[in-house]
N, C-alpha and C. Protein backbone atom coordinates (compact mmCIF):
# COMPACT_ATOMS: atom_id res chain seq x y z
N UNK A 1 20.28 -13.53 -41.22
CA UNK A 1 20.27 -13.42 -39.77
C UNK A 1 20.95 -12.12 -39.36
N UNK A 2 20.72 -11.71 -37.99
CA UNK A 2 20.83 -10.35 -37.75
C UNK A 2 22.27 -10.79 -37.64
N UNK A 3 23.58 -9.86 -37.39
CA UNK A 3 24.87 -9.23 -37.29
C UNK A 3 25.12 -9.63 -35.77
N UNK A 4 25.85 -10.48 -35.12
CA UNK A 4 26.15 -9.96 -33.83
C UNK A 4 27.74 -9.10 -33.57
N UNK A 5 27.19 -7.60 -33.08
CA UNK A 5 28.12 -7.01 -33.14
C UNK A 5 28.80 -6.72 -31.97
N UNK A 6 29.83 -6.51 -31.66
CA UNK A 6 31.19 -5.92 -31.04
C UNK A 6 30.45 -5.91 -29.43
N UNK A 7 29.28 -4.61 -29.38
CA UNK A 7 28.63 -3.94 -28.36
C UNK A 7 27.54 -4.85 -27.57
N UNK A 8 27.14 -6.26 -28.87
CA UNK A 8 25.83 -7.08 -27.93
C UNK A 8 27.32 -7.61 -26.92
N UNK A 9 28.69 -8.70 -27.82
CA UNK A 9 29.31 -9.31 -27.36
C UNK A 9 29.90 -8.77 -26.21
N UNK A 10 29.88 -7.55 -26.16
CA UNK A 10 30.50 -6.90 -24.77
C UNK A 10 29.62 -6.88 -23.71
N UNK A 11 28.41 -7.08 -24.16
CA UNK A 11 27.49 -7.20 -22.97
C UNK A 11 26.90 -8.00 -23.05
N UNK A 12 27.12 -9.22 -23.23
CA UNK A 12 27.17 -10.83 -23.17
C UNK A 12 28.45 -11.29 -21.72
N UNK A 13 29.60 -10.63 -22.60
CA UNK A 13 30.98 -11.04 -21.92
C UNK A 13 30.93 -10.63 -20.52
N UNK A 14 30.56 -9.00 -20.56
CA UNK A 14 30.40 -8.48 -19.05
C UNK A 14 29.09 -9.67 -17.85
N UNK A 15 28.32 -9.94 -18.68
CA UNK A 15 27.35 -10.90 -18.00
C UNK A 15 27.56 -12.06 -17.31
N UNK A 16 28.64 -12.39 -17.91
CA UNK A 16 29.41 -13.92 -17.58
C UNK A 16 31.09 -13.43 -16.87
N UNK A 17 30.82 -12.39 -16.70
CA UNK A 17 31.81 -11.80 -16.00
C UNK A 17 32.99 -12.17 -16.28
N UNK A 18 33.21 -11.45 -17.60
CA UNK A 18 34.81 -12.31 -18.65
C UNK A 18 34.92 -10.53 -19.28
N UNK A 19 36.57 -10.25 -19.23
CA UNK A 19 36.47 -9.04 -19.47
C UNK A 19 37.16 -9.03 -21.25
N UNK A 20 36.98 -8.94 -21.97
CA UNK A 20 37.77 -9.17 -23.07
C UNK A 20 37.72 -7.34 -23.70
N UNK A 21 39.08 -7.48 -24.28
CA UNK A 21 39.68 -7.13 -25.43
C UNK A 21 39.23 -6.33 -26.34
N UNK A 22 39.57 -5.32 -26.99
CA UNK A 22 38.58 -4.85 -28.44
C UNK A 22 39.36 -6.27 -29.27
N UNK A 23 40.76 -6.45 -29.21
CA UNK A 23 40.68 -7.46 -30.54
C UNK A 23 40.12 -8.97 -30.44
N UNK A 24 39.60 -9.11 -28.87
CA UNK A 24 38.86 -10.54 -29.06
C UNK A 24 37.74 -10.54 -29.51
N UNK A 25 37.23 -9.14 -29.57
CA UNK A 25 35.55 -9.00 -29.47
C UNK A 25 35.77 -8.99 -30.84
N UNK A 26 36.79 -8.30 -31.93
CA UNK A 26 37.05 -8.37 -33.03
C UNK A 26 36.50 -9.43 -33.75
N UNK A 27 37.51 -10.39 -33.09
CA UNK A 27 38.24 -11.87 -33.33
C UNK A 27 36.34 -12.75 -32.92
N UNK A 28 35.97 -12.53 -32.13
CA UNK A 28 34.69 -13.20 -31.70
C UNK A 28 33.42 -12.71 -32.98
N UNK A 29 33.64 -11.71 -33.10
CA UNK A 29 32.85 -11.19 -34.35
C UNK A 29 32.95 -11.66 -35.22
N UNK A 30 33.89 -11.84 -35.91
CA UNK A 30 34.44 -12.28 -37.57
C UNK A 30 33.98 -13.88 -37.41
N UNK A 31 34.20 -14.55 -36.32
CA UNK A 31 34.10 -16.04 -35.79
C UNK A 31 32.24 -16.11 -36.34
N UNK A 32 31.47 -15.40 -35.65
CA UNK A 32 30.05 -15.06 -35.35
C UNK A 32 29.27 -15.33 -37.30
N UNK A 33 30.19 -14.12 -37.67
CA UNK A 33 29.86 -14.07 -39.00
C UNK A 33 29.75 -14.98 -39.78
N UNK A 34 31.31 -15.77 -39.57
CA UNK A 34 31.11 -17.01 -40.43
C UNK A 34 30.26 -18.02 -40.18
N UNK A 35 29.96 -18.10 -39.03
CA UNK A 35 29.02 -19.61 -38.20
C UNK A 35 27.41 -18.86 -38.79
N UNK A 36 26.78 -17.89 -38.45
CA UNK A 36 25.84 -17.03 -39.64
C UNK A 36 26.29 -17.39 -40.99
N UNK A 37 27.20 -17.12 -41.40
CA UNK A 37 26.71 -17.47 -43.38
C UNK A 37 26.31 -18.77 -43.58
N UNK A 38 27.11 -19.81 -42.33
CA UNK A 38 27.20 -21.65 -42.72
C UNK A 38 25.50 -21.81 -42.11
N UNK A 39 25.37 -20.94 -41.01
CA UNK A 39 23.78 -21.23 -41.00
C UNK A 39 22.61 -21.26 -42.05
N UNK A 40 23.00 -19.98 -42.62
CA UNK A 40 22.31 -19.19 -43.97
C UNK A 40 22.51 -20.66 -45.16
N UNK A 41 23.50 -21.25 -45.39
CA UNK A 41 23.86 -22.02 -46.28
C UNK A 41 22.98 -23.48 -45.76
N UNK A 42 23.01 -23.67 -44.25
CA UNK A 42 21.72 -24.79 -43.80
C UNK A 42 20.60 -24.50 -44.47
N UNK A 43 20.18 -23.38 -44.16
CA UNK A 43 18.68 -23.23 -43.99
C UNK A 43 18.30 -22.92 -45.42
N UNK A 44 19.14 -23.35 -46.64
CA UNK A 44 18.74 -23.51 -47.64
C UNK A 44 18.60 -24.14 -48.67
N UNK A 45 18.78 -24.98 -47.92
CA UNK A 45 18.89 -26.36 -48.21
C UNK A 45 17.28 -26.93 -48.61
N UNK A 46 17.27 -27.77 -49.37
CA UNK A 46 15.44 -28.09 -49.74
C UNK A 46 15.01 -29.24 -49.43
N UNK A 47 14.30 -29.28 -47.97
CA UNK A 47 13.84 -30.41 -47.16
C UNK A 47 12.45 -30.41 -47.74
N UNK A 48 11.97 -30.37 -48.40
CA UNK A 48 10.13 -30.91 -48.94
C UNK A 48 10.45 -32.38 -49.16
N UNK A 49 9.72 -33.44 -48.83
CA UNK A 49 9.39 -34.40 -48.76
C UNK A 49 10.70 -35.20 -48.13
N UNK A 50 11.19 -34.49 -46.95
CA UNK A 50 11.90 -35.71 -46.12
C UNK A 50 11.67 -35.33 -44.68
N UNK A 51 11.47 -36.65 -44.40
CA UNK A 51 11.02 -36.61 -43.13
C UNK A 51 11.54 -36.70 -41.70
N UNK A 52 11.10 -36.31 -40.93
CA UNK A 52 12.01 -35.79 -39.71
C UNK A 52 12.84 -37.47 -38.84
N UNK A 53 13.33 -37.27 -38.44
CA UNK A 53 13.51 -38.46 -37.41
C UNK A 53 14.80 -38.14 -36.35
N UNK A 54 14.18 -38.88 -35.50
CA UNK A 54 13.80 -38.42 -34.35
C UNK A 54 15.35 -39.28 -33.85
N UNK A 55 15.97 -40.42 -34.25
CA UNK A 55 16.80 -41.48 -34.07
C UNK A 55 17.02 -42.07 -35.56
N UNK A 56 18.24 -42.20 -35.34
CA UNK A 56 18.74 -42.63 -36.94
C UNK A 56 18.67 -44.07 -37.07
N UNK A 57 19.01 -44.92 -35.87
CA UNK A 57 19.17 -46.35 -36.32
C UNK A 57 17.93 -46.92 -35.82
N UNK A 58 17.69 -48.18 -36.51
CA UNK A 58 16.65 -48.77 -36.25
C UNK A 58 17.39 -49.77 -35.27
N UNK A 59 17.07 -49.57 -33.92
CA UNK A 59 17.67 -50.32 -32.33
C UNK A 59 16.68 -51.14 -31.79
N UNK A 60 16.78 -52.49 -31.45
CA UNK A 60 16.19 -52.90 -30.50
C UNK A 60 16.45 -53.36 -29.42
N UNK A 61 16.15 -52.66 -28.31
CA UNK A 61 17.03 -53.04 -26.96
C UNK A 61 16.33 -54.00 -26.25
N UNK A 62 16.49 -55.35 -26.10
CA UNK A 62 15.61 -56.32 -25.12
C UNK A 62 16.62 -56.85 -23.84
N UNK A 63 16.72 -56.36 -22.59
CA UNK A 63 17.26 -56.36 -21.93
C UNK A 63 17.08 -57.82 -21.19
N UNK A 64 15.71 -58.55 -21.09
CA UNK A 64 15.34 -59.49 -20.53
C UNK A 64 15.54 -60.56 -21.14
């Protein structure tokens, strides 16, 4: 996955009208990176033959 760097986060932050820091943008970066590698480490994971679902428990709600 691409890098989010220093310069997108500063003009993210300015957007939401939050003025930060070089060391938060630092600190927000290094944060960025790691949540990217744990993604990288999802998405490699080997889903062939399991199937999606949609709701985990099997519920039956009869209200009447």
């Amino acid at each position: 996955m691409a890098r989010i760097t220093k310069e997108v986060l500063q003009m993210l932050a300015h957007d939401i009208m939050l003025d930060l820091q070089d060391e938060e943008l630092t600190n927000l970066s290094q944060e960025f990176d790691v949540i990217l590698k744990q993604m990288d480490l999802v998405q490699k994971i080997d889903t062939t033959n399991v199937h999606s679902m949609h709701f985990p428990f099997d519920l039956t709600v009869d209200y009447l």
